[in-house]
Protein backbone atom coordinates (compact mmCIF):
# COMPACT_ATOMS: atom_id res chain seq x y z
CA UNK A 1 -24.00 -130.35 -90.95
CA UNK A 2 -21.93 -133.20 -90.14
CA UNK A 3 -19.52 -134.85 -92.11
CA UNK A 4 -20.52 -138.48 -91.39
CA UNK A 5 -22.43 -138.73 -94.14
CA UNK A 6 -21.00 -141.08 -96.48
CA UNK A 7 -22.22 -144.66 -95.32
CA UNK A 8 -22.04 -146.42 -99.25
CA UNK A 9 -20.79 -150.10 -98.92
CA UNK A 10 -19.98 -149.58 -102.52
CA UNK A 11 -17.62 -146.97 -102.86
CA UNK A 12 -15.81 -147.33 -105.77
CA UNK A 13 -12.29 -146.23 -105.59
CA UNK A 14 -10.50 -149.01 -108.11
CA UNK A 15 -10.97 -151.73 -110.18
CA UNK A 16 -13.67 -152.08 -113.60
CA UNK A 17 -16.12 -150.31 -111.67
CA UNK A 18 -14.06 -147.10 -110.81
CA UNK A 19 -14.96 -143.77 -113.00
CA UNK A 20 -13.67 -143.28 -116.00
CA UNK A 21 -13.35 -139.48 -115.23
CA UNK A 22 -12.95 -137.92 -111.52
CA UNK A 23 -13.66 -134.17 -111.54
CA UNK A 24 -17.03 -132.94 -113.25
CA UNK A 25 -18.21 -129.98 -113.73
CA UNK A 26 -21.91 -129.91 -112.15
CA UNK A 27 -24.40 -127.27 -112.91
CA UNK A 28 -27.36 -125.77 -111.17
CA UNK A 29 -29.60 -123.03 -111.10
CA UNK A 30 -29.95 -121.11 -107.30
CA UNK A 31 -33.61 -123.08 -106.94
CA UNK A 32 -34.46 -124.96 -103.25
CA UNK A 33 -34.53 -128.02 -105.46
CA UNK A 34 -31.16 -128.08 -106.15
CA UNK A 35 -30.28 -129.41 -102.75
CA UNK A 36 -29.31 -132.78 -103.54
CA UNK A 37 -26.37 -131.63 -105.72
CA UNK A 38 -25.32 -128.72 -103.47
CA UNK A 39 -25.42 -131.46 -100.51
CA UNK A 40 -24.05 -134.19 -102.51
CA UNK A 41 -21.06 -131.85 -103.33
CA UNK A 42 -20.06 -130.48 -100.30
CA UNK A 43 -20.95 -132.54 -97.52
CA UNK A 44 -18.73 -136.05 -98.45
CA UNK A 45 -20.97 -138.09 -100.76
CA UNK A 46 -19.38 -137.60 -103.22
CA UNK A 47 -15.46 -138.99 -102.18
CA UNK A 48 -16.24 -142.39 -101.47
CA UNK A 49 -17.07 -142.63 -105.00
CA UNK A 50 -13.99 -141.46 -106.45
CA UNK A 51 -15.41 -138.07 -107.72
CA UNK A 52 -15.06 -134.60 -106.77
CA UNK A 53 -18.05 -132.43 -108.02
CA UNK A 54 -17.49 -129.03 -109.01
CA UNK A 55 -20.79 -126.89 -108.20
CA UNK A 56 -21.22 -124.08 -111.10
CA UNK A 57 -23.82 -121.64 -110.20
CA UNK A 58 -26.35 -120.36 -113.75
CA UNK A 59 -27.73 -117.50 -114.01
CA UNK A 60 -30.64 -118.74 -116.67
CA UNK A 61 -31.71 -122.15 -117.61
CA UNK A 62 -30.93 -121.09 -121.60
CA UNK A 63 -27.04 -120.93 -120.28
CA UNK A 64 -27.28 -123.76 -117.97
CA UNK A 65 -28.66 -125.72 -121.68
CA UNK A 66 -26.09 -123.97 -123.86
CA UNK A 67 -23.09 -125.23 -121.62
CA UNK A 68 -24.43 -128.58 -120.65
CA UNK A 69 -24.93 -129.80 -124.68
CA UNK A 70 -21.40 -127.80 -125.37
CA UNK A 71 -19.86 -130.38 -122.66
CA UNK A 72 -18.84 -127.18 -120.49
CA UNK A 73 -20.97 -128.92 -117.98
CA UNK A 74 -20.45 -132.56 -117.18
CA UNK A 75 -23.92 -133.16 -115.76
CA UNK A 76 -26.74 -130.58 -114.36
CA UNK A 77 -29.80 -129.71 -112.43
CA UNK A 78 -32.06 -129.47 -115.22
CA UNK A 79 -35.88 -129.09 -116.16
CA UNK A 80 -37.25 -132.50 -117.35
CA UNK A 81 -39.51 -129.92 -120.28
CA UNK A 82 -35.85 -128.42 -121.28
CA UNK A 83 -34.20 -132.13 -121.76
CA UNK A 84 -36.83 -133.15 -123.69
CA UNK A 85 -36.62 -130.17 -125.87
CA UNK A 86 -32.80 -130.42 -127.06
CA UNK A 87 -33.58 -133.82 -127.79
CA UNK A 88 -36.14 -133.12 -129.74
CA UNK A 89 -34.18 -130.02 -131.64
CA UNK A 90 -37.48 -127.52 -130.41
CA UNK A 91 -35.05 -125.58 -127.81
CA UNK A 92 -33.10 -122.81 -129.53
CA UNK A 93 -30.37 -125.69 -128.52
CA UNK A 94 -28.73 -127.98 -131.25
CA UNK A 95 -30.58 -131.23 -131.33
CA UNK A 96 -28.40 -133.30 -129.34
CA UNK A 97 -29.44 -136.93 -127.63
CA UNK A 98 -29.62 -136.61 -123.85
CA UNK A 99 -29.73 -138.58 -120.98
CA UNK A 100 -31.96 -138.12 -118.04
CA UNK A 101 -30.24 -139.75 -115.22
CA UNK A 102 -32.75 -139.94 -112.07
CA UNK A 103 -35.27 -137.58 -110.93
CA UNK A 104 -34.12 -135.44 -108.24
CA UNK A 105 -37.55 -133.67 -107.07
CA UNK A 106 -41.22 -133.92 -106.85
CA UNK A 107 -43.64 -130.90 -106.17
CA UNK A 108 -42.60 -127.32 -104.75
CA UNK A 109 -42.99 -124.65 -107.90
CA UNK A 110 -45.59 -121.78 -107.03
CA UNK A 111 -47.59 -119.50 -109.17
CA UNK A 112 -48.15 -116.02 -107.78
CA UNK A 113 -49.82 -113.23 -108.55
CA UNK A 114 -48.52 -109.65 -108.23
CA UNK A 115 -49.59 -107.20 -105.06
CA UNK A 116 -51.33 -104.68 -107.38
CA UNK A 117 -53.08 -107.21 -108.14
CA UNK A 118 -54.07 -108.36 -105.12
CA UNK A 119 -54.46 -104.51 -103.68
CA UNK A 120 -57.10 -104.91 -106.68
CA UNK A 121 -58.76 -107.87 -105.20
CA UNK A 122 -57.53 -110.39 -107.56
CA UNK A 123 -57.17 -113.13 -105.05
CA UNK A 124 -59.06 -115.67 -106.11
CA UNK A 125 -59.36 -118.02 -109.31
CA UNK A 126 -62.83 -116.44 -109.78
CA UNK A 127 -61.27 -112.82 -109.73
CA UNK A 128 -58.53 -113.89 -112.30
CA UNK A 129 -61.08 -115.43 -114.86
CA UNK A 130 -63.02 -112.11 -114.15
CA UNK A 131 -59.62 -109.88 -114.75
CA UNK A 132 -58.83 -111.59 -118.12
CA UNK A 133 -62.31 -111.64 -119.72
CA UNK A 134 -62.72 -107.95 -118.66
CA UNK A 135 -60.71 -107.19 -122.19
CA UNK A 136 -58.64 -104.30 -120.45
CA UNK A 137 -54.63 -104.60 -121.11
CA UNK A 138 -53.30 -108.80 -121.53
CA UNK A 139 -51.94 -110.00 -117.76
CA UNK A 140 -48.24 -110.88 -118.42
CA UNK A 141 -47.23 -114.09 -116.94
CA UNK A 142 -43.46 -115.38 -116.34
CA UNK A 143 -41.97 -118.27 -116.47
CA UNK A 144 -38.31 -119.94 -116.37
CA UNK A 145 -37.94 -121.55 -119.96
CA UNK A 146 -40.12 -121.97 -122.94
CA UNK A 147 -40.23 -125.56 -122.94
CA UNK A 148 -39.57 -125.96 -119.33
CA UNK A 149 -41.51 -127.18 -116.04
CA UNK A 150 -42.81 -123.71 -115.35
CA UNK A 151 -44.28 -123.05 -118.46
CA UNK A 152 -46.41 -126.21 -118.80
CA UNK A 153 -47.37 -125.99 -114.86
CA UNK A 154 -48.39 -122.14 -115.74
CA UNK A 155 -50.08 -122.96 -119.31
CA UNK A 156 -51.76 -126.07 -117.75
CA UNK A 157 -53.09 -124.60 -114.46
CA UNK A 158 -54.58 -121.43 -116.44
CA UNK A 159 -55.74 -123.65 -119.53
CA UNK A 160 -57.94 -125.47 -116.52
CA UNK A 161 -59.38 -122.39 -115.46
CA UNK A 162 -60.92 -121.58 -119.07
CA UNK A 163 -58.00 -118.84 -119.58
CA UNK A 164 -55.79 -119.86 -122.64
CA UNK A 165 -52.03 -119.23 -121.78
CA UNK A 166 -51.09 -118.31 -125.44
CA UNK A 167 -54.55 -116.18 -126.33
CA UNK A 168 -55.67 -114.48 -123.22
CA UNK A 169 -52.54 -113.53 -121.48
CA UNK A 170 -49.00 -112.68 -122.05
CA UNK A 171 -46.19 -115.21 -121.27
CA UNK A 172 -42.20 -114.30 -121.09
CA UNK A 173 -39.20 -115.96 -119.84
CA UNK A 174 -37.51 -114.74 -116.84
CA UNK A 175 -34.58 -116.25 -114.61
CA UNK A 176 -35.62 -117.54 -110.96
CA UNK A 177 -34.11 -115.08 -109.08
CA UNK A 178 -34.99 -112.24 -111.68
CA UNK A 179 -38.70 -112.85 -110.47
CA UNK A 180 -39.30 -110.46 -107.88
CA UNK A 181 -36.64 -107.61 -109.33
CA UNK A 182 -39.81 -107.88 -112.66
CA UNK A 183 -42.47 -108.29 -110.05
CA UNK A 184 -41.41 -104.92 -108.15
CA UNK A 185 -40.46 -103.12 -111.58
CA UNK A 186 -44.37 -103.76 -112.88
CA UNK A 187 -42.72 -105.59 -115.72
CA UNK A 188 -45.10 -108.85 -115.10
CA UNK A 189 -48.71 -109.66 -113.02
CA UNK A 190 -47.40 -113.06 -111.78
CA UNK A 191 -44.90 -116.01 -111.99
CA UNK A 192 -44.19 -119.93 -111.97
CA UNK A 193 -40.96 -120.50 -110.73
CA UNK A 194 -39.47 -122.75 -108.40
CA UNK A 195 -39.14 -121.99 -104.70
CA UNK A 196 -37.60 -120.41 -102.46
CA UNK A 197 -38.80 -117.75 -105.14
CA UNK A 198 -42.27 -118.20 -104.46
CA UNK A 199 -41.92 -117.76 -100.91
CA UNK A 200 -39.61 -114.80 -100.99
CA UNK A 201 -42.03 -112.75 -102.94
CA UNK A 202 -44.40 -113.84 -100.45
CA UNK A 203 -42.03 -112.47 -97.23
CA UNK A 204 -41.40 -109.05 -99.14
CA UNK A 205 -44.42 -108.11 -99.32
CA UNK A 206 -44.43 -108.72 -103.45
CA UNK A 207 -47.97 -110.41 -104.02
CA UNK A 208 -49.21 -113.69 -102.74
CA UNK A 209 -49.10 -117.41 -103.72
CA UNK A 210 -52.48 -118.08 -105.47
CA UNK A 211 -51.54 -122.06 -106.51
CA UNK A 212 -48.75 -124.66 -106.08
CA UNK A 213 -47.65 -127.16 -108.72
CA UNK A 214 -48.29 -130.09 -106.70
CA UNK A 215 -51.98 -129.05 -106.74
CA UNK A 216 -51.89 -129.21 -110.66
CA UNK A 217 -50.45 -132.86 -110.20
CA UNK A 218 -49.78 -134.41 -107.01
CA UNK A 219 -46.40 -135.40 -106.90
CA UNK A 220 -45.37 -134.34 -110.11
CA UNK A 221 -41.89 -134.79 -111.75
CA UNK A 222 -39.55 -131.45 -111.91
CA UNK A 223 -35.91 -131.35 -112.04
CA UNK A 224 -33.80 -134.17 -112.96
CA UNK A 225 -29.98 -135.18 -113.37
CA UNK A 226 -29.23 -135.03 -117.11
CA UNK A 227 -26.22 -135.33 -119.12
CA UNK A 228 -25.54 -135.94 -122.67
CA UNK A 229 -26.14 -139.30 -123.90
CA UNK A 230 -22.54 -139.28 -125.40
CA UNK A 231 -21.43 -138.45 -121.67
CA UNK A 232 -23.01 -141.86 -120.60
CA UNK A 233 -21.57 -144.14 -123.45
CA UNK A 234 -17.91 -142.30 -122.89
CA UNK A 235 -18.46 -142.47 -118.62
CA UNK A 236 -21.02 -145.49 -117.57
CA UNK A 237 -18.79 -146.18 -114.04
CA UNK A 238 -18.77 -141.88 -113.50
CA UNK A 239 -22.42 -141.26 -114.61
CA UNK A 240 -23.49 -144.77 -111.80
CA UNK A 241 -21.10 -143.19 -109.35
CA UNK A 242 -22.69 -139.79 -109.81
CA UNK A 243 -26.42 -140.94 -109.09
CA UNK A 244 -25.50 -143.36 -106.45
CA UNK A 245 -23.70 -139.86 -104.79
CA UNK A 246 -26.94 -138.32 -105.17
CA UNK A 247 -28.95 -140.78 -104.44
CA UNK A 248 -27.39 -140.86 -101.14
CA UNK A 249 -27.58 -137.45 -100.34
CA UNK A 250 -31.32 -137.30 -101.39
CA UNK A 251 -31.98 -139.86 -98.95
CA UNK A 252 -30.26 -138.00 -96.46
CA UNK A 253 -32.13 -134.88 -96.64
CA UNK A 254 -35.49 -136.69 -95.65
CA UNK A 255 -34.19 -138.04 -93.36
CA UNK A 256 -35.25 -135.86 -90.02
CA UNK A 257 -36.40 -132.11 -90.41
CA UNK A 258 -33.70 -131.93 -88.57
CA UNK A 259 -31.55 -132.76 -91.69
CA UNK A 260 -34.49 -130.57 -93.78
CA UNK A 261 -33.29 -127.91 -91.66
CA UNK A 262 -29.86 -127.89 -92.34
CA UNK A 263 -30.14 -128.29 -96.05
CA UNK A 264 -32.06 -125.03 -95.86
CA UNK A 265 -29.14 -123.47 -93.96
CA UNK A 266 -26.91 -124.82 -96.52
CA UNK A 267 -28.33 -123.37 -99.79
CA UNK A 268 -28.84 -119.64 -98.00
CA UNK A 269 -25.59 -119.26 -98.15
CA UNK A 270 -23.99 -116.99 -100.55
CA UNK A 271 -22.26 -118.74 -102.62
CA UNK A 272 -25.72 -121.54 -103.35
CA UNK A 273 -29.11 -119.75 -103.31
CA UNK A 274 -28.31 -116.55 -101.78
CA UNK A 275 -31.37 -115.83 -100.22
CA UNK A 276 -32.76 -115.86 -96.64
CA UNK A 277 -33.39 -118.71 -94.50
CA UNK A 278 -36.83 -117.38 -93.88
CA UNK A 279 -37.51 -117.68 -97.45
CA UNK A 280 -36.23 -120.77 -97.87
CA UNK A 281 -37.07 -123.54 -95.08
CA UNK A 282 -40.45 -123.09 -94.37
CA UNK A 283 -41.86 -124.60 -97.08
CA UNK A 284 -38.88 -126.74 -97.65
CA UNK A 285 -40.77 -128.06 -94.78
CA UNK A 286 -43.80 -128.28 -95.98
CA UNK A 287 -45.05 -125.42 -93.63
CA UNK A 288 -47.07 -122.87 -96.25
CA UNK A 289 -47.95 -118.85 -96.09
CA UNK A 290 -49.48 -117.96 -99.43
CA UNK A 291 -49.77 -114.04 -98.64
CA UNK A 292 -53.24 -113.97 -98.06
CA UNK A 293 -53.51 -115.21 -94.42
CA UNK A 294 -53.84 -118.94 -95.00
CA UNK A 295 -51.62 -121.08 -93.48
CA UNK A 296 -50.91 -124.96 -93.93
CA UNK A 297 -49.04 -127.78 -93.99
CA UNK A 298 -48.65 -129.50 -97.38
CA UNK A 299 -48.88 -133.27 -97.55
CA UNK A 300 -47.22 -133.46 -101.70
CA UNK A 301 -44.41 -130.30 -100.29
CA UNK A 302 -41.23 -130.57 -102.05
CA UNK A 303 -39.66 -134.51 -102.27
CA UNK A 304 -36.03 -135.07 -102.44
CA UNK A 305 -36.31 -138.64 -102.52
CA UNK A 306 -39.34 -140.62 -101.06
CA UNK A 307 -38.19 -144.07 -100.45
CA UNK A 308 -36.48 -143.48 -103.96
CA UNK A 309 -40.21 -142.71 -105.70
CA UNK A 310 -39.01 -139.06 -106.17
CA UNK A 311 -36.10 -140.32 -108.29
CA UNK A 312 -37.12 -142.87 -110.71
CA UNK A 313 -36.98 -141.61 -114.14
CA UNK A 314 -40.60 -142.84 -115.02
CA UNK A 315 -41.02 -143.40 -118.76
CA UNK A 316 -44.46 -141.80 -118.33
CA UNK A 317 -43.10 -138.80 -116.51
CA UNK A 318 -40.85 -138.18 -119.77
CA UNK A 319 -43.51 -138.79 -121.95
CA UNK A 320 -45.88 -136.43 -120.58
CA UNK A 321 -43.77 -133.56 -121.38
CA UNK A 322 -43.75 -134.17 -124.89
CA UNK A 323 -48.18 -133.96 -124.82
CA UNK A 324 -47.73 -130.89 -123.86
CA UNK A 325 -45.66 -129.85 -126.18
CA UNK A 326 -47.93 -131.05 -128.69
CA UNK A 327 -50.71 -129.43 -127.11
CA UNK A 328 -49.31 -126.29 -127.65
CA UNK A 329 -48.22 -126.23 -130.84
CA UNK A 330 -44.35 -127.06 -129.78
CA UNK A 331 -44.07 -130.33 -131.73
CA UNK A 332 -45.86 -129.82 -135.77
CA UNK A 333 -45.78 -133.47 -135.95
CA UNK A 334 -46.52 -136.63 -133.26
CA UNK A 335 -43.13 -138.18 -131.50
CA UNK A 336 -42.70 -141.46 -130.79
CA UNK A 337 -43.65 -140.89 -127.60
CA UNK A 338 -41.95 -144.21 -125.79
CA UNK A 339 -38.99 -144.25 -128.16
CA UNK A 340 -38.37 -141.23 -127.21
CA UNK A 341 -38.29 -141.62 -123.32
CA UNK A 342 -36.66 -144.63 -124.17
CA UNK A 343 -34.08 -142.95 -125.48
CA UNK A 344 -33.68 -140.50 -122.74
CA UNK A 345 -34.49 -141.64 -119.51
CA UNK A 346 -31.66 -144.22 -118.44
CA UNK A 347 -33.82 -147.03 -116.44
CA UNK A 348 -31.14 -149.47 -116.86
CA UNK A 349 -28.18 -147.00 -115.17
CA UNK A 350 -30.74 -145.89 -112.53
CA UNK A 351 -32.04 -149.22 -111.53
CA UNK A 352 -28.43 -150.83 -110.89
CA UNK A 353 -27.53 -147.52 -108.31
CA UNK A 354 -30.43 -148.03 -106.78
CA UNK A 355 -30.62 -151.29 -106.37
CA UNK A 356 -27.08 -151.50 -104.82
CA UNK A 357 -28.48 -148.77 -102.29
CA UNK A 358 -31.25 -150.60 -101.62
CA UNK A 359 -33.76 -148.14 -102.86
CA UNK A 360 -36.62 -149.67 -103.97
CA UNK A 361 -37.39 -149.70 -107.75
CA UNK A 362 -40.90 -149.54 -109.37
CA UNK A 363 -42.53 -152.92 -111.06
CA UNK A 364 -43.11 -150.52 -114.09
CA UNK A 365 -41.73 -147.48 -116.14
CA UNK A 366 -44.93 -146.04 -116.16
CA UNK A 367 -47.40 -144.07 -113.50
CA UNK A 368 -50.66 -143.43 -113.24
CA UNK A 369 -51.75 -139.72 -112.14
CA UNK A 370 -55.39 -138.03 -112.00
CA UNK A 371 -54.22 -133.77 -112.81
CA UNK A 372 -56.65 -131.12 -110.98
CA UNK A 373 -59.26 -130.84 -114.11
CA UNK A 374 -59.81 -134.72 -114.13
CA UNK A 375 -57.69 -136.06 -116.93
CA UNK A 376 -56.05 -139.22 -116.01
CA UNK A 377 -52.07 -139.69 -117.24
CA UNK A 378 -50.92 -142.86 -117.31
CA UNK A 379 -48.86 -143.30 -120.43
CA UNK A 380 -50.84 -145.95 -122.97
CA UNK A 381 -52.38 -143.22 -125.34
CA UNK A 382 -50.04 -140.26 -125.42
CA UNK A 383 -51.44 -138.80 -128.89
CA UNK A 384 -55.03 -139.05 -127.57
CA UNK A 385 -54.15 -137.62 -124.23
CA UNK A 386 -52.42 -134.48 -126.11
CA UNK A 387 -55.70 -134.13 -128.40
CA UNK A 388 -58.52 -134.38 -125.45
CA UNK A 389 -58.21 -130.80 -123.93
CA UNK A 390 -60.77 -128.16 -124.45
CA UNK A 391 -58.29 -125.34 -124.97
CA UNK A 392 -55.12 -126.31 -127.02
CA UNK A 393 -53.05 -124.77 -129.65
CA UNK A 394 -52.69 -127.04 -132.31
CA UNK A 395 -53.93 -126.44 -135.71
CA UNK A 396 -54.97 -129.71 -136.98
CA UNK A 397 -57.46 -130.32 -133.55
């Protein structure tokens, strides 16, 4: 990569609007969606700013929670589900207000299925619907966190086949890069996870791809910057100064492929992702191999930035989290749904970084998005929209 990256003509090294604190503390798990942060970190965004990032490497989004409410952890790669959940006291976490400071990806999680599964001919939705209702031994199904991206992707995509993620099958949590080491063991049938995971399984021979999160929901929110909100009220100029880094180096990425390809070179390395390039930049590309002999490229493939559409923290986006936590049985009682993303996502803070990039900002807080079994999201009726599924878990339906 080159070092000519940092092009802000608002770097803020003095004055009101420098940082109130220099050196954080950044957290991330080893996912393919981390690459704004590792980039951001390492390849000069970050200086003209007046910050130097520290990367720390997880090993499970429960630690990566733990440390980033605890403060050991200035700011983190996070799942929007798991935010959502400390502030709403449902995570095994303290309750503790947070702050979701910009999106940083769209798309790019995979559910697989196992290869004894597939040496069974379970490669098909049909053949999995068959498999469950068979009433032979419950399929066990991982995912990353229990209130996290994975786990609603997983429960929603098998809810819309007519196979209830909390009856019919088994669901545990296991890290990202634990996946395959419980795939090959015969300790689980399948995954969600975020890439390069997916993939890998794919190139060694563990199983096959059998559907991608975007086609759930078409550009779909995933990770996001978060913080504590007490971070933001003691920081304002650092937490700014940290999306605007970011920012920039999300916009770099999607650039060229070119850049795409050297972002994948970057987080193979050792000390990021750890895993091979192989693995990692095909689909990081777009370019898909779901085990089975199908090939294609994917027009909603992992999103870094998107003329800035990848990285506004949509009130809806926040708010649809919390339906399906109330869909399955996560939250007793109804949230104040807006309040709540109110609370969290930090339009204001985003909206003046971006803006002084000049990254377009939405007209509106809110989306509208048509999932694969037909419901519309959009935001106006949250309680409604967590009520009107067929299969659901909660007990006053």
């Amino acid at each position: 990569m080159s070092n000519d990256f940092a092009r802000s003509p608002l770097a803020w090294v003095a004055g009101s609007d420098a940082p109130e604190k220099h050196i954080l503390n950044l957290g991330y798990m080893p996912l393919s969606d981390s690459a704004s942060l590792l980039v951001a970190a390492t390849q000069g965004f970050a200086q003209p700013y007046g910050l130097t990032l520290n990367l720390r490497r997880q090993t499970s989004w429960a630690g990566l929670s733990d440390k980033l409410v605890s403060g050991e952890l200035d700011a983190a790669h996070g799942l929007y589900g798991m935010i959502y959940a400390i502030q709403l006291g449902i995570s095994g976490t303290p309750a503790t207000d947070m702050a979701v400071l910009m999106g940083l990806n769209q798309n790019g999680q995979s559910i697989n299925l196992s290869q004894p599964l597939k040496d069974a001919g379970v490669t098909s939705v049909q053949a999995l619907q068959h498999r469950v209702r068979q009433g032979q031994a419950k399929l066990t199904f991982a995912q990353t966190y229990p209130t996290g991206t994975h786990a609603m992707w997983l429960y929603y995509w098998l809810a819309s086949q007519g196979i209830h993620p909390l009856e019919d099958v088994n669901s545990v949590v296991v890290p990202p890069p634990q996946m395959l080491e419980h795939l090959r063991a015969g300790r689980i049938d399948g995954f969600c996870v975020g890439e390069p995971w997916g993939a890998h399984a794919v190139e060694q021979g563990q199983g096959f791809t059998l559907a991608t999160s975007q086609a759930i929901w078409p550009d779909h929110p995933e990770k996001v910057l978060a913080c504590t909100r007490a971070f933001v009220e003691a920081y304002p100029n650092t937490a700014q100064a940290l999306v605007m880094a970011i920012l920039e180096a999300s916009r770099f990425i999607e650039e060229s492929q070119e850049n795409r390809r050297s972002t994948a070179q970057l987080l193979s390395g050792r000390d990021y992702l750890d895993a091979p390039l192989a693995s990692i930049e095909p689909r990081l590309l777009g370019s898909y191999n779901d085990g089975l002999g199908r090939h294609w490229q994917d027009p909603h493939a992992l999103s870094f930035h998107a003329r800035g559409k990848a990285n506004y923290p949509y009130l809806s986006d926040g708010m649809w989290f919390m339906t399906q936590f109330r869909r399955w049985g996560l939250l007793r009682e109804a949230p104040d749904y807006l309040d709540v993303a109110r609370q969290v996502q930090q339009l204001d803070l985003y909206t003046r970084a971006a803006t002084a990039l000049d990254i377009a900002v939405p007209n509106t807080p809110m989306r509208s998005s048509q999932l694969l079994d037909g419901h519309l999201w959009d935001g106006s009726a949250p309680e409604a929209y967590a009520r009107g599924f067929a299969l659901h878990a909660l007990n006053d339906h």
